[in-house]
PDB file of N, CA and C in Angstrom:
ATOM      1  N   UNK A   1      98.639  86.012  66.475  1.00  0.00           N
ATOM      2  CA  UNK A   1      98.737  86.643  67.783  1.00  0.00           C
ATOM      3  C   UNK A   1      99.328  88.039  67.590  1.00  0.00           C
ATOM      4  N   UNK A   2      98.750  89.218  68.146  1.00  0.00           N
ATOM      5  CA  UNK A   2      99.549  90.421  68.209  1.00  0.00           C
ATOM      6  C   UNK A   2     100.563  90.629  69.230  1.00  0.00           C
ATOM      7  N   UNK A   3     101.211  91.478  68.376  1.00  0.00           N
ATOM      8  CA  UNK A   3     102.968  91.911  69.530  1.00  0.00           C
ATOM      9  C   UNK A   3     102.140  92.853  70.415  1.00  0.00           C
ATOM     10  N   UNK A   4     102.558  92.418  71.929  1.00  0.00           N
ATOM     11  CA  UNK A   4     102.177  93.094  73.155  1.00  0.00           C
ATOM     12  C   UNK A   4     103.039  93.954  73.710  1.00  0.00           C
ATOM     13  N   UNK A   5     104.360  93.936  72.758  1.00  0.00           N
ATOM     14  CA  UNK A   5     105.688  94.559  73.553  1.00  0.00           C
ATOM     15  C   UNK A   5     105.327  96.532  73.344  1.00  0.00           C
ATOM     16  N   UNK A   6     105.290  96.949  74.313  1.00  0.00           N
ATOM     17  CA  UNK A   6     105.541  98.691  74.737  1.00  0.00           C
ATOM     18  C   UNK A   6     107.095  99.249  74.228  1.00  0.00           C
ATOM     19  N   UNK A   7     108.280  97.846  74.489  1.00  0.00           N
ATOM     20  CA  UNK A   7     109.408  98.568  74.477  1.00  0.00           C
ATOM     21  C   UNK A   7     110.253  97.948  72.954  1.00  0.00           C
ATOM     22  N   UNK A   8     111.247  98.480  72.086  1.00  0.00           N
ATOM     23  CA  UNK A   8     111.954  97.583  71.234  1.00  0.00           C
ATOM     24  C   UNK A   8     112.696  96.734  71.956  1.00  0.00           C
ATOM     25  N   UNK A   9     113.236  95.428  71.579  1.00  0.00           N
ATOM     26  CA  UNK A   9     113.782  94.171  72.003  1.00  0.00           C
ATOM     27  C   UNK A   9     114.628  94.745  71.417  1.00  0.00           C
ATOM     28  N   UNK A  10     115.821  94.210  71.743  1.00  0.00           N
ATOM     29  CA  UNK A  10     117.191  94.164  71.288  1.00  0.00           C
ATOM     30  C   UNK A  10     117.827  92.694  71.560  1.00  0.00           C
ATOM     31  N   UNK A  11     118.440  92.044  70.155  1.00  0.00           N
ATOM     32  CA  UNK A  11     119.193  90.402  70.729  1.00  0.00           C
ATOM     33  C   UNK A  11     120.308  90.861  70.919  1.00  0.00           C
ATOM     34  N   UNK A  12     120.861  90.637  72.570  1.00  0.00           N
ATOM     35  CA  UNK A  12     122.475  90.606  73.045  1.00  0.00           C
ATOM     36  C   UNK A  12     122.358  89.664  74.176  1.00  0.00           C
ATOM     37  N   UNK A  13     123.356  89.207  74.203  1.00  0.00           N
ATOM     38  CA  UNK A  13     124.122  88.395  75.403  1.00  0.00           C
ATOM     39  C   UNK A  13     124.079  88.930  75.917  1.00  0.00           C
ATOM     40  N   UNK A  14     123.872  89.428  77.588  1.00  0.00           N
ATOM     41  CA  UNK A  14     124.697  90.063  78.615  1.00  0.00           C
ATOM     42  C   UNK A  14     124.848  89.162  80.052  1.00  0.00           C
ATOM     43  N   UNK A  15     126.133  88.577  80.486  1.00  0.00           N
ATOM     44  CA  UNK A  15     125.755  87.788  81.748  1.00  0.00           C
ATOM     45  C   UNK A  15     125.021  88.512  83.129  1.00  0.00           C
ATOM     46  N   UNK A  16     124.189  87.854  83.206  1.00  0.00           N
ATOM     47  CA  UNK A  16     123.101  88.460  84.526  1.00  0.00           C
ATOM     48  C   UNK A  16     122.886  87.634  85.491  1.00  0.00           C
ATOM     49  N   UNK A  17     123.162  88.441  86.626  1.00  0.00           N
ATOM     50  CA  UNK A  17     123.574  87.629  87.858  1.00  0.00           C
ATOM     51  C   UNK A  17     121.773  87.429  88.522  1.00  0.00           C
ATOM     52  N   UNK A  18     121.170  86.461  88.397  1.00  0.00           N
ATOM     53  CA  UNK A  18     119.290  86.599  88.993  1.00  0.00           C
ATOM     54  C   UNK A  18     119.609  85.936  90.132  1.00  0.00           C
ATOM     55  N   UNK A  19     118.880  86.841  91.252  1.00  0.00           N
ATOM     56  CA  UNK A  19     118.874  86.839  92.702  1.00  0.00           C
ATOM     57  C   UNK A  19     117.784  86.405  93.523  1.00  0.00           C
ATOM     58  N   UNK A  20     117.213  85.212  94.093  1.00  0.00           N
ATOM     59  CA  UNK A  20     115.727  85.084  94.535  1.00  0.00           C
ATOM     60  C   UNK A  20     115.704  85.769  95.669  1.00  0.00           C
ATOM     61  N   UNK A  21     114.533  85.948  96.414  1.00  0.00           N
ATOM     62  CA  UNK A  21     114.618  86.639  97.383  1.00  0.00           C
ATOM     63  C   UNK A  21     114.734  85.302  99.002  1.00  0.00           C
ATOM     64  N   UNK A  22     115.174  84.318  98.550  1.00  0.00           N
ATOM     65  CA  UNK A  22     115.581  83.343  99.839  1.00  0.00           C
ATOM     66  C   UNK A  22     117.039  82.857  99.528  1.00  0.00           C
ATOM     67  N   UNK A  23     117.950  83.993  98.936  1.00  0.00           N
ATOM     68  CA  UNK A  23     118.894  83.663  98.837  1.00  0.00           C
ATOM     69  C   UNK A  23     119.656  83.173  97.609  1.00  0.00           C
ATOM     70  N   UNK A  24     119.028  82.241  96.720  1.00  0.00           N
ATOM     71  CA  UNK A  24     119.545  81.597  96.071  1.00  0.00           C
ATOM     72  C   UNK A  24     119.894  82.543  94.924  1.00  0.00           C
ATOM     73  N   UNK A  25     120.774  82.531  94.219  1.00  0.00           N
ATOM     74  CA  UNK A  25     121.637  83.146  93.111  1.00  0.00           C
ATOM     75  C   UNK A  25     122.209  81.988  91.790  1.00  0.00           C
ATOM     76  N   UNK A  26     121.918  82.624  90.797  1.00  0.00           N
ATOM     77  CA  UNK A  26     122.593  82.215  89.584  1.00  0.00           C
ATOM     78  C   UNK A  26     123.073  82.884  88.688  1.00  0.00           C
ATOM     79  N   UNK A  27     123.893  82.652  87.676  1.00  0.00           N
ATOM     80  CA  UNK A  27     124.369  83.388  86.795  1.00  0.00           C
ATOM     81  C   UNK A  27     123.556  83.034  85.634  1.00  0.00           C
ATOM     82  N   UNK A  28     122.751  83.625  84.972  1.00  0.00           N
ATOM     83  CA  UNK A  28     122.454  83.616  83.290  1.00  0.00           C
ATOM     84  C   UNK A  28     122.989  84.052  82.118  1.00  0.00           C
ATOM     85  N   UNK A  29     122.099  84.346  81.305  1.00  0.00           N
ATOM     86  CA  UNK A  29     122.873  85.254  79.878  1.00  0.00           C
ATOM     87  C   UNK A  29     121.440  85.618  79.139  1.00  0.00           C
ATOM     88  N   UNK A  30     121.454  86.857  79.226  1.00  0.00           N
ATOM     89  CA  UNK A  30     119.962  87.260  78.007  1.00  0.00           C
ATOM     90  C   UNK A  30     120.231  86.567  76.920  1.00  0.00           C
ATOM     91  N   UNK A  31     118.750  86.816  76.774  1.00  0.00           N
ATOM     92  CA  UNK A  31     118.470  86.255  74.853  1.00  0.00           C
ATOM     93  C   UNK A  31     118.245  87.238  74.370  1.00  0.00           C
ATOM     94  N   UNK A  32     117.775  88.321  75.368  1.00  0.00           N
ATOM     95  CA  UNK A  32     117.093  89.686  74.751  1.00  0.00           C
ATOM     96  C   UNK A  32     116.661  90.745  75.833  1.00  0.00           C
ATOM     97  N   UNK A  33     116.533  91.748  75.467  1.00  0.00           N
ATOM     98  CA  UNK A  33     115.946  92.887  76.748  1.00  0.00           C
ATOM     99  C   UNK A  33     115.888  93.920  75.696  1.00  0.00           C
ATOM    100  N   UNK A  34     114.714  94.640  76.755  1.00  0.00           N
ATOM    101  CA  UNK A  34     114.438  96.226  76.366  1.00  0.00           C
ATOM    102  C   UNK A  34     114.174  96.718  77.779  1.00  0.00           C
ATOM    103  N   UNK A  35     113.550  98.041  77.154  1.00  0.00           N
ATOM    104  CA  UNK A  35     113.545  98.899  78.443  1.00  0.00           C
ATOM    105  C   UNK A  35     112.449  98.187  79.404  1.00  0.00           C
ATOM    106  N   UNK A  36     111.803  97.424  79.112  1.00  0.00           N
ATOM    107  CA  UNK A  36     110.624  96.833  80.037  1.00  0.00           C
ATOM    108  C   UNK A  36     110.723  95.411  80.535  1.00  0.00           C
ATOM    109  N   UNK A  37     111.909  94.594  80.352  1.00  0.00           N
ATOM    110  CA  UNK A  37     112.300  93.254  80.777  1.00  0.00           C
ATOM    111  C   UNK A  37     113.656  93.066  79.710  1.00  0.00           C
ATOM    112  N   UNK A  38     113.621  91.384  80.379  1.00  0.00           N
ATOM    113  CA  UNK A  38     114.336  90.572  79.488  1.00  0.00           C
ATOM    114  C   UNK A  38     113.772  89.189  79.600  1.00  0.00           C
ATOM    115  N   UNK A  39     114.588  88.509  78.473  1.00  0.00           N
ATOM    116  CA  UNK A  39     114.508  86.749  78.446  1.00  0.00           C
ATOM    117  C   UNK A  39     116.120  86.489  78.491  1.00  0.00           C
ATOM    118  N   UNK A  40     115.884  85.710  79.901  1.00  0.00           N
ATOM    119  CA  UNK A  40     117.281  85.414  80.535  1.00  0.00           C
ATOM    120  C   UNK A  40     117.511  83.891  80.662  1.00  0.00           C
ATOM    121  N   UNK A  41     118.657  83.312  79.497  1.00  0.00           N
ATOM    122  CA  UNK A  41     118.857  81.525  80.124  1.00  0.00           C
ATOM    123  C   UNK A  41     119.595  81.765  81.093  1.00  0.00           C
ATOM    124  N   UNK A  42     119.261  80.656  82.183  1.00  0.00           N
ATOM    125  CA  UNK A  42     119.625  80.498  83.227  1.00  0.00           C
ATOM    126  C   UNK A  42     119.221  79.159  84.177  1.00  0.00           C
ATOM    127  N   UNK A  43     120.153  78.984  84.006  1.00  0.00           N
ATOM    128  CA  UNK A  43     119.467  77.234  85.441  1.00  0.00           C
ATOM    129  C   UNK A  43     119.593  77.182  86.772  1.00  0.00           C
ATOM    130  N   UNK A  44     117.972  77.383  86.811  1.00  0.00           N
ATOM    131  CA  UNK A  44     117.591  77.346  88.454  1.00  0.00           C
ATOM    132  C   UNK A  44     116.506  76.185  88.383  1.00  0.00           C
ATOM    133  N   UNK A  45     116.723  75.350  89.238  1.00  0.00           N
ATOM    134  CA  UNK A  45     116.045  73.668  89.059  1.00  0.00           C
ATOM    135  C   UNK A  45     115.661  73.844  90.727  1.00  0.00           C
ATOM    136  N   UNK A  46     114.571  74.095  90.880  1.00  0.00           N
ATOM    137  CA  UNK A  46     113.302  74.027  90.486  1.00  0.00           C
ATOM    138  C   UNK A  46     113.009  75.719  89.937  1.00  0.00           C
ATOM    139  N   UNK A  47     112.759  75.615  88.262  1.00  0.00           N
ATOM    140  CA  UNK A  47     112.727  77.215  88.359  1.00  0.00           C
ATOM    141  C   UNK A  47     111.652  77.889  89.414  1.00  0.00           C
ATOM    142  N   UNK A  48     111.896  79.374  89.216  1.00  0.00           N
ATOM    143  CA  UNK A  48     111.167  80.135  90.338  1.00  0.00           C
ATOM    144  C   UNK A  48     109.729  80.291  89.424  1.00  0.00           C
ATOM    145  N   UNK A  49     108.456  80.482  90.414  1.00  0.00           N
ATOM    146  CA  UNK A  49     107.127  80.411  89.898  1.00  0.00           C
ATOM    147  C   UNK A  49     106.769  81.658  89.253  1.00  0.00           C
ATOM    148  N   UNK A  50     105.700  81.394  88.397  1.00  0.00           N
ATOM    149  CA  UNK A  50     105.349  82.978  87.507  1.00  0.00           C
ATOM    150  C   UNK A  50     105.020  83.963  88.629  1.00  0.00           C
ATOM    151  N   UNK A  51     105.074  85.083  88.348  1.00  0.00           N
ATOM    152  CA  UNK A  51     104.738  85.824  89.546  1.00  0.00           C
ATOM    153  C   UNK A  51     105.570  86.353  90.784  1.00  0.00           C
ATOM    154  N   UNK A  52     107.233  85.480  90.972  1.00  0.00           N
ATOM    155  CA  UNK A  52     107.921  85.319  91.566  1.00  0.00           C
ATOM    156  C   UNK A  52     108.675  86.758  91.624  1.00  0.00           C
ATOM    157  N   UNK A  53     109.091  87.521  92.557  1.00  0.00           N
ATOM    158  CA  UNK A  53     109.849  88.925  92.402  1.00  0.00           C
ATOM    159  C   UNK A  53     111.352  88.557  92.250  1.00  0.00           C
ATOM    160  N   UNK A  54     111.706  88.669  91.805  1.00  0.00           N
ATOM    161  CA  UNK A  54     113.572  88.402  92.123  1.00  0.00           C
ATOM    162  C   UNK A  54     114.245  89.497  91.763  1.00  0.00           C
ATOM    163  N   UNK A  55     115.221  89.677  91.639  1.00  0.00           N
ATOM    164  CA  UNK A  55     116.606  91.165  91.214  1.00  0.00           C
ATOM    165  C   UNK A  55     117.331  90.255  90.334  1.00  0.00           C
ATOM    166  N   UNK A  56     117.793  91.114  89.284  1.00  0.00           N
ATOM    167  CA  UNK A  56     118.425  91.294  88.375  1.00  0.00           C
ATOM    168  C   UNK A  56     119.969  91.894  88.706  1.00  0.00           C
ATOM    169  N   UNK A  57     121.016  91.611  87.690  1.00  0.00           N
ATOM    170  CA  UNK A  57     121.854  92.546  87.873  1.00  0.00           C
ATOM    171  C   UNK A  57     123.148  91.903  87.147  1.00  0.00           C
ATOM    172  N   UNK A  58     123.257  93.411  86.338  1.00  0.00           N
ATOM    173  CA  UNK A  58     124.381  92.771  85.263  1.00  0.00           C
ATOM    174  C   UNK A  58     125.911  92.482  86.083  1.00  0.00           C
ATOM    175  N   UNK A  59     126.335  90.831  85.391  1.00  0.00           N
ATOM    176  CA  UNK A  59     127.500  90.365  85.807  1.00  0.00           C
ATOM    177  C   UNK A  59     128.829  90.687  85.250  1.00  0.00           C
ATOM    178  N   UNK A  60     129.369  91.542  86.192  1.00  0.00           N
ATOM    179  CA  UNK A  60     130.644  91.927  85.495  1.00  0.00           C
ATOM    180  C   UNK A  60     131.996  92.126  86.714  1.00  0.00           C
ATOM    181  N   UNK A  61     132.008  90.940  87.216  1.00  0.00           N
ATOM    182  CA  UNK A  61     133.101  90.777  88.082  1.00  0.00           C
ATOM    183  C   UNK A  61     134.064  91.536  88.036  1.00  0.00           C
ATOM    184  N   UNK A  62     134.981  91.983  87.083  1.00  0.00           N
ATOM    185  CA  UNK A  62     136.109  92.712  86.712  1.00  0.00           C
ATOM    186  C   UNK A  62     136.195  94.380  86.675  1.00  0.00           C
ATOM    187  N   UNK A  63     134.941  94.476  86.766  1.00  0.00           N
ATOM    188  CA  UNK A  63     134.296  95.951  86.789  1.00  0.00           C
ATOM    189  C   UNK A  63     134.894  96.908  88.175  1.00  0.00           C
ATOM    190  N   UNK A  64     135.294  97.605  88.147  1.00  0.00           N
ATOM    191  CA  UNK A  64     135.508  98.135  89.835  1.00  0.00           C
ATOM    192  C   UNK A  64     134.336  99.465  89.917  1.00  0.00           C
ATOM    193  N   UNK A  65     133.011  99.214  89.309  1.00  0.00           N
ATOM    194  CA  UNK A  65     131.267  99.524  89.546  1.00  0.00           C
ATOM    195  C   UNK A  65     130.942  98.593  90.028  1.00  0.00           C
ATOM    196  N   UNK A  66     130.082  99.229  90.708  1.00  0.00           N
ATOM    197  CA  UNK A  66     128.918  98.452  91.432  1.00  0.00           C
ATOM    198  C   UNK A  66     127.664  98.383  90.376  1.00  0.00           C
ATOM    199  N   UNK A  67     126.925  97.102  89.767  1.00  0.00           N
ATOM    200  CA  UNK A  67     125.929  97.579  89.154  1.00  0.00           C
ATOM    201  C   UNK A  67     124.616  97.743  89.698  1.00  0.00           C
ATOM    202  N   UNK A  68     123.252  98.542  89.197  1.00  0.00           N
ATOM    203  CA  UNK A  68     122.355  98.564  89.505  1.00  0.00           C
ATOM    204  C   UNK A  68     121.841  97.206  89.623  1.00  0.00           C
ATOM    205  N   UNK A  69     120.638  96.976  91.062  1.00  0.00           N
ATOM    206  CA  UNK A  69     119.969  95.980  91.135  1.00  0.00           C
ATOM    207  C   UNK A  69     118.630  96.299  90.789  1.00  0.00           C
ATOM    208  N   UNK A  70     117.954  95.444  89.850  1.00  0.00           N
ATOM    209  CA  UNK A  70     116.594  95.477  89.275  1.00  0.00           C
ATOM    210  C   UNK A  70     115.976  94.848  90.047  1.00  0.00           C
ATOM    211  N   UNK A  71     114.651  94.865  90.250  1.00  0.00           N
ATOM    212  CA  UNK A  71     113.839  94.465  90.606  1.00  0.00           C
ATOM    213  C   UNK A  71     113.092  94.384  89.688  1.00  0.00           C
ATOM    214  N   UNK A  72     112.670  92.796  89.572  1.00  0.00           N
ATOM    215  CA  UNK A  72     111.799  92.652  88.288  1.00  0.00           C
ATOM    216  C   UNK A  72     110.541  91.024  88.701  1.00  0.00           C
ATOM    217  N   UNK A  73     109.844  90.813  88.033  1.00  0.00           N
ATOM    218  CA  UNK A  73     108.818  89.912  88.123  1.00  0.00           C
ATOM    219  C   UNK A  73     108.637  88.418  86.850  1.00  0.00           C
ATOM    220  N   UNK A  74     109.148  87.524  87.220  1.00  0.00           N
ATOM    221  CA  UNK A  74     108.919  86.664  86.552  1.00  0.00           C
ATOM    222  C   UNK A  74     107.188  86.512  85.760  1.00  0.00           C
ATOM    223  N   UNK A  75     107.659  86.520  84.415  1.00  0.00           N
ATOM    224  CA  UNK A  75     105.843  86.703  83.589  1.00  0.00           C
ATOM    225  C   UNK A  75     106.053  85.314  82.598  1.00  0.00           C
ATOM    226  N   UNK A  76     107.430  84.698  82.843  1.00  0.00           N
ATOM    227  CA  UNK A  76     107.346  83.088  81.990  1.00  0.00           C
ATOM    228  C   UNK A  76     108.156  82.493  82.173  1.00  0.00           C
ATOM    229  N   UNK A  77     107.989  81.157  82.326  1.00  0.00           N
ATOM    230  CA  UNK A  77     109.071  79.996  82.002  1.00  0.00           C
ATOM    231  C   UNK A  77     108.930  79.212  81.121  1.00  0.00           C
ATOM    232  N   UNK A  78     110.094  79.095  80.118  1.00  0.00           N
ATOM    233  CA  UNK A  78     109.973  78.241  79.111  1.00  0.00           C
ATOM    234  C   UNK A  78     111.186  78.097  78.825  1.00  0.00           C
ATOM    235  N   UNK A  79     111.223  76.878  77.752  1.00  0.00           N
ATOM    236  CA  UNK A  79     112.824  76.367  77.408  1.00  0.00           C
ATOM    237  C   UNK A  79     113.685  77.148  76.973  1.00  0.00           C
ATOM    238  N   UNK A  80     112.884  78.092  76.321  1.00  0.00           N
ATOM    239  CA  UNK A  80     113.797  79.730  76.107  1.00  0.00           C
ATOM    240  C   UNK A  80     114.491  79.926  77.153  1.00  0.00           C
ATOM    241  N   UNK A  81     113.866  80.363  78.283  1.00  0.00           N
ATOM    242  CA  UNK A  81     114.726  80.891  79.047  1.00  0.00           C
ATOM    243  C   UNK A  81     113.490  81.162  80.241  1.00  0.00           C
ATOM    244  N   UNK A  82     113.906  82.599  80.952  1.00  0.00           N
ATOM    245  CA  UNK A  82     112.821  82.999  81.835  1.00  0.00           C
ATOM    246  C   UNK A  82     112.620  84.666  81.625  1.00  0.00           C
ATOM    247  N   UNK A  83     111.352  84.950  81.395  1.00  0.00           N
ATOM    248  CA  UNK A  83     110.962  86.269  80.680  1.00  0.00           C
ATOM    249  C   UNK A  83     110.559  87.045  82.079  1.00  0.00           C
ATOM    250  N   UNK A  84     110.956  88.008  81.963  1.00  0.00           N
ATOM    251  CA  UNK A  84     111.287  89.103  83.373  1.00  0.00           C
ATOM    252  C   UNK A  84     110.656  90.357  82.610  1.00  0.00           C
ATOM    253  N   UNK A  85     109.165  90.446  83.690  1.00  0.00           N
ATOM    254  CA  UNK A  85     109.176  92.534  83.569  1.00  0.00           C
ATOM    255  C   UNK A  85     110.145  93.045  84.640  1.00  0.00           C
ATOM    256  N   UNK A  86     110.884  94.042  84.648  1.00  0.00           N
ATOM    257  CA  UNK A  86     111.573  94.911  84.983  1.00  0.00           C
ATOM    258  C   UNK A  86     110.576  96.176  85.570  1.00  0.00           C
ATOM    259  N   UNK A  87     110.429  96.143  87.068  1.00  0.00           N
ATOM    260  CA  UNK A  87     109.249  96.768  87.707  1.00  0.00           C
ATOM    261  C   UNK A  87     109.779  98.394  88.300  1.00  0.00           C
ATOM    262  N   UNK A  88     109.069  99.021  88.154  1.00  0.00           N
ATOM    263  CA  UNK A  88     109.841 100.692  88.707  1.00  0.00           C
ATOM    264  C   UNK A  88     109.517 100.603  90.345  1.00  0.00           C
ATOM    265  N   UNK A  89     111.182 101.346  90.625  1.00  0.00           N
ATOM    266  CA  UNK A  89     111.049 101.277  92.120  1.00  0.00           C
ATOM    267  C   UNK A  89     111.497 100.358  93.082  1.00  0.00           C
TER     268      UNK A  89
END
């Protein structure tokens, strides 16, 4: 199979707060991100469907920033985790 990725991956942790758009919220942790998504574990039971829009946004309670909210598009679910493009705008 060929690599489809546009952006370099980078492996880091970062806790990420994923936001559906009916409310529901969880906390995750990347497996990985670049400039064009990430793969985020996270448990949301029933996960959200491919295609699904949700926001992103790094968790850092202690911070006295506000962080940016992403808007991004669910493109997988798997035991990995859940793989997010990161959409402009």
């Amino acid at each position: 199979m060929s690599e489809r990725r546009n952006h370099e991956r980078f492996d880091v942790s970062i806790d990420i707060k994923v936001m559906e758009e009916d409310g529901r919220t969880a906390i995750g942790v990347t497996q990985n991100f670049s400039d064009g998504g990430a793969l985020v574990r996270v448990d949301l039971e029933p996960p959200p469907a491919v295609g699904a829009i949700m926001k992103l946004q790094i968790h850092d309670p202690g911070s006295a920033f506000e962080r940016p909210v992403l808007k991004a598009r669910v493109i997988r679910v798997s035991s990995e985790g859940i793989a997010f493009e990161v959409l402009q705008g």
